[in-house]
Protein backbone atom coordinates (compact mmCIF):
# COMPACT_ATOMS: atom_id res chain seq x y z
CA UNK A 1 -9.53 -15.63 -41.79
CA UNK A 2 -9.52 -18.06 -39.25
CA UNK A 3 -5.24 -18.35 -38.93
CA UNK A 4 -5.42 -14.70 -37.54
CA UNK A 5 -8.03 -15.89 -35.13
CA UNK A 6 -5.28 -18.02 -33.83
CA UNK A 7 -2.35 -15.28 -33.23
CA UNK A 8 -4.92 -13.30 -31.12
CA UNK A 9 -5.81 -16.58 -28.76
CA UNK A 10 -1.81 -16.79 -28.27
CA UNK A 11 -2.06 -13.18 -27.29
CA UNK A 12 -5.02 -13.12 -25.35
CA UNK A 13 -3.27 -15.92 -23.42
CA UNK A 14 0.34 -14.32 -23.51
CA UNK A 15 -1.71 -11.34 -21.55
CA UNK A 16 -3.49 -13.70 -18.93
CA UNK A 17 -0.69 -15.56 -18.15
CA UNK A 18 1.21 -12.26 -17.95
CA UNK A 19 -1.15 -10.77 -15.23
CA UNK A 20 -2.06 -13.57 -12.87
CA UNK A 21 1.93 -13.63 -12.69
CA UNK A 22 2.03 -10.18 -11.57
CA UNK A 23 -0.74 -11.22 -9.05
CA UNK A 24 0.77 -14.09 -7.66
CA UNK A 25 4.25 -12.00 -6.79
CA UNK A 26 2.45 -9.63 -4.99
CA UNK A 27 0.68 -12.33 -3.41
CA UNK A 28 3.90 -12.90 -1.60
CA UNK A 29 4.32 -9.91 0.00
CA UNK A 30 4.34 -11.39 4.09
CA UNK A 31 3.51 -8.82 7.51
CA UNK A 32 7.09 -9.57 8.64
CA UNK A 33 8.52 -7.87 5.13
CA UNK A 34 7.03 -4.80 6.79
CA UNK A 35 7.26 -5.06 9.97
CA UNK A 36 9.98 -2.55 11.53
CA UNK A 37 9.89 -0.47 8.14
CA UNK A 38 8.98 3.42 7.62
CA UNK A 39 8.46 4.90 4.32
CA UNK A 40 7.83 8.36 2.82
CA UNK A 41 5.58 9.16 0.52
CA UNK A 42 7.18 10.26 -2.80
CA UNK A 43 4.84 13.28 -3.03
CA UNK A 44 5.57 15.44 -6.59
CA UNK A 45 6.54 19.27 -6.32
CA UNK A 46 3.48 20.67 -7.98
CA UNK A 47 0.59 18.28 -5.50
CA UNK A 48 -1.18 20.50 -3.73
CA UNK A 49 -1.87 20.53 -1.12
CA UNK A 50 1.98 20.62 -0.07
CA UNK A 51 2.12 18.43 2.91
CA UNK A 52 4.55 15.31 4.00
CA UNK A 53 3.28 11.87 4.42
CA UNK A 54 5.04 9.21 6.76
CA UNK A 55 3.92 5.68 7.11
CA UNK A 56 5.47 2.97 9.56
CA UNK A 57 4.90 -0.39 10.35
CA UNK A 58 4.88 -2.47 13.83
CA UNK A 59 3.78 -5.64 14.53
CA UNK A 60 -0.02 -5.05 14.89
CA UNK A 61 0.01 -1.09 14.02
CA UNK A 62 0.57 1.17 11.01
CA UNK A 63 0.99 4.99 11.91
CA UNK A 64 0.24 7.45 9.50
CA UNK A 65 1.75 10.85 9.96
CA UNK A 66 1.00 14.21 7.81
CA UNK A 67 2.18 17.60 8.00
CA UNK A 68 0.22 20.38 6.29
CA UNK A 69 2.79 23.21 6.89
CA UNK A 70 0.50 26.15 4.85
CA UNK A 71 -1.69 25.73 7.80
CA UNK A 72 0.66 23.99 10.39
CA UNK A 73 -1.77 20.89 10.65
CA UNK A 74 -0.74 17.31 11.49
CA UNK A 75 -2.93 14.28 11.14
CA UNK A 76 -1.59 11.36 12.96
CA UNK A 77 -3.73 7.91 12.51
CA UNK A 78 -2.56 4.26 14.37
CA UNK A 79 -5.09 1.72 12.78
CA UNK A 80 -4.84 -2.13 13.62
CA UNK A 81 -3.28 -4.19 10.03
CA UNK A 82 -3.08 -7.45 8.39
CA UNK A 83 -2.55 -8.60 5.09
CA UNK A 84 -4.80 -10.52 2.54
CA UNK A 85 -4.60 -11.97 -0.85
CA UNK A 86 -9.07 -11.27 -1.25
CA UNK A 87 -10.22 -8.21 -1.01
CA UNK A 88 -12.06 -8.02 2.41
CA UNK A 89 -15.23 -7.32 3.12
CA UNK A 90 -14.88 -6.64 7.05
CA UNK A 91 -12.04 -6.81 9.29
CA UNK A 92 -11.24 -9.97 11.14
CA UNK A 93 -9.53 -8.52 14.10
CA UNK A 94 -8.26 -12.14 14.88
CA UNK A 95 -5.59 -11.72 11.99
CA UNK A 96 -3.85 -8.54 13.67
CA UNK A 97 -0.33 -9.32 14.62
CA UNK A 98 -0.27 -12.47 13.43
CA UNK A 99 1.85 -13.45 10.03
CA UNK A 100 -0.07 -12.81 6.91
CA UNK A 101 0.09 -13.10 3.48
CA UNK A 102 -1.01 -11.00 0.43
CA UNK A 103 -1.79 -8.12 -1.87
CA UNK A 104 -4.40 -6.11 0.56
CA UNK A 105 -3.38 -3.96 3.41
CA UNK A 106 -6.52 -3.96 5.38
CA UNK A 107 -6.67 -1.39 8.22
CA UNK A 108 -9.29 -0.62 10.59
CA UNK A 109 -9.51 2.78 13.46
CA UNK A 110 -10.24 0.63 16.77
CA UNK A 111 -12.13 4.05 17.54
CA UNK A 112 -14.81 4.30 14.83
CA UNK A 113 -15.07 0.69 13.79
CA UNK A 114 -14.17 1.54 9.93
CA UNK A 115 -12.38 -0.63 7.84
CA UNK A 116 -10.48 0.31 4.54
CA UNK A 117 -7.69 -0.96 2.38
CA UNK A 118 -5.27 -0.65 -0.34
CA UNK A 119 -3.93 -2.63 -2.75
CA UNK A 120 0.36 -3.59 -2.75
CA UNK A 121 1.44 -2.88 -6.14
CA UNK A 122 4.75 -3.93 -5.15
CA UNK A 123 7.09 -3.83 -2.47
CA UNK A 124 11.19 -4.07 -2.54
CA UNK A 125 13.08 -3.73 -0.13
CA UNK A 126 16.44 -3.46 -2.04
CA UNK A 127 15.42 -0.72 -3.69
CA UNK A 128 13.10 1.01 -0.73
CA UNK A 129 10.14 1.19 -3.30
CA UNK A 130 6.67 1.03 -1.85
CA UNK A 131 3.90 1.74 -4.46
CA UNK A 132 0.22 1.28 -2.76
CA UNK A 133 -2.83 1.53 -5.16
CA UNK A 134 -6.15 3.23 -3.16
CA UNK A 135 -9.16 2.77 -5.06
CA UNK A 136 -12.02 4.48 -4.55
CA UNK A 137 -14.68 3.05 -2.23
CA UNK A 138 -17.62 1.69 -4.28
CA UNK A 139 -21.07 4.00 -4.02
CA UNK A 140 -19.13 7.37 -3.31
CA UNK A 141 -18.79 10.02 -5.40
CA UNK A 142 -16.42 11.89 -7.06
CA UNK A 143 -12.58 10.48 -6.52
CA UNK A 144 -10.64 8.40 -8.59
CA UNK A 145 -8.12 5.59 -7.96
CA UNK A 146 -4.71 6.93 -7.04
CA UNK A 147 -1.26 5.02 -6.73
CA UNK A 148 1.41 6.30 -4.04
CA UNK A 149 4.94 6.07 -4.23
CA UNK A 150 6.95 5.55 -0.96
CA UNK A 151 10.23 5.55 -0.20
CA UNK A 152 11.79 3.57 2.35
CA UNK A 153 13.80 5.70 5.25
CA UNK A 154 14.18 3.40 7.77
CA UNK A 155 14.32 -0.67 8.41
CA UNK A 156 14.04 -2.37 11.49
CA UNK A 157 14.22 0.95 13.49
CA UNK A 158 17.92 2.11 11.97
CA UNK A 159 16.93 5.13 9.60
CA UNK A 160 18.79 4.93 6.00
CA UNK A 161 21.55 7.45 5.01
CA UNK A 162 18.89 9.08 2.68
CA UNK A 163 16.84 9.87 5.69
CA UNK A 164 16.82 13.12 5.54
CA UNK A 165 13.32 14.31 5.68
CA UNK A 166 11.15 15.24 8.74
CA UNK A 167 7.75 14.95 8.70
């Protein structure tokens, strides 16, 4: 009985090791990796409701742009960003164009005060794969945790050949 007690520890400890590694590389994500970048969101064919979703990245700003074309709505956002490796619990506005570090895209609307982030799955910019993981804000209800796909269409302000979407 007890040498099967031992195979789980070394699998237990396989699985720990396993995630804190997956932690630590998106730890590395940096504000200059996105900087100068604009991604679409990979949205499937049967989400409703059918819209486009375009995010982009300056220094200090990320602009959010949706199109709703059943009824011809956009939604454009600019909200002040950093990056984190804790997950914050108000927004230091002192971090905002400066280079940062980490796993949580923090935003905040300059307008109403809020604050909200996301977590970075991962990020590569080789393969112009974005996938951001929104949880759902503690104490609301209903929701659920959803992971987004992007796709990278343009670096550094030149779009990409597969650019071929409009928002």
């Amino acid at each position: 009985m007890i040498n099967n007690v031992y195979p789980m520890k070394q699998l237990c400890i396989l699985f720990l090791a396993l995630v804190a590694c997956l932690k630590l590389s998106a730890q590395g994500i940096s504000s200059s990796q996105l900087v100068g970048t604009t991604w679409m969101e990979d949205i499937p064919e049967n989400y409703m409701p059918k819209h486009t979703c375009k995010i982009s990245f300056d220094s200090t700003i990320i602009r959010y742009e949706a199109y709703f074309p059943k009824i011809d709505m956009s939604l454009n956002k600019q909200l002040d960003f950093y990056l984190t490796d804790i997950v914050p619990e108000t927004f230091d506005s002192t971090l905002v164009g400066t280079e940062t570090r980490g796993c949580y895209l923090v935003m905040s609307n300059r307008k109403i005060k809020g604050m909200s982030y996301t977590e970075i799955l991962s990020l590569d910019l080789d393969s112009g794969d974005l996938y951001l993981l929104h949880r759902m804000r503690p104490g609301v209800i209903g929701g659920r945790d959803i992971t987004t796909h992007y796709i990278l269409i343009s670096k550094n302000e030149e779009p990409l050949e597969a650019d071929t979407t409009k928002p």
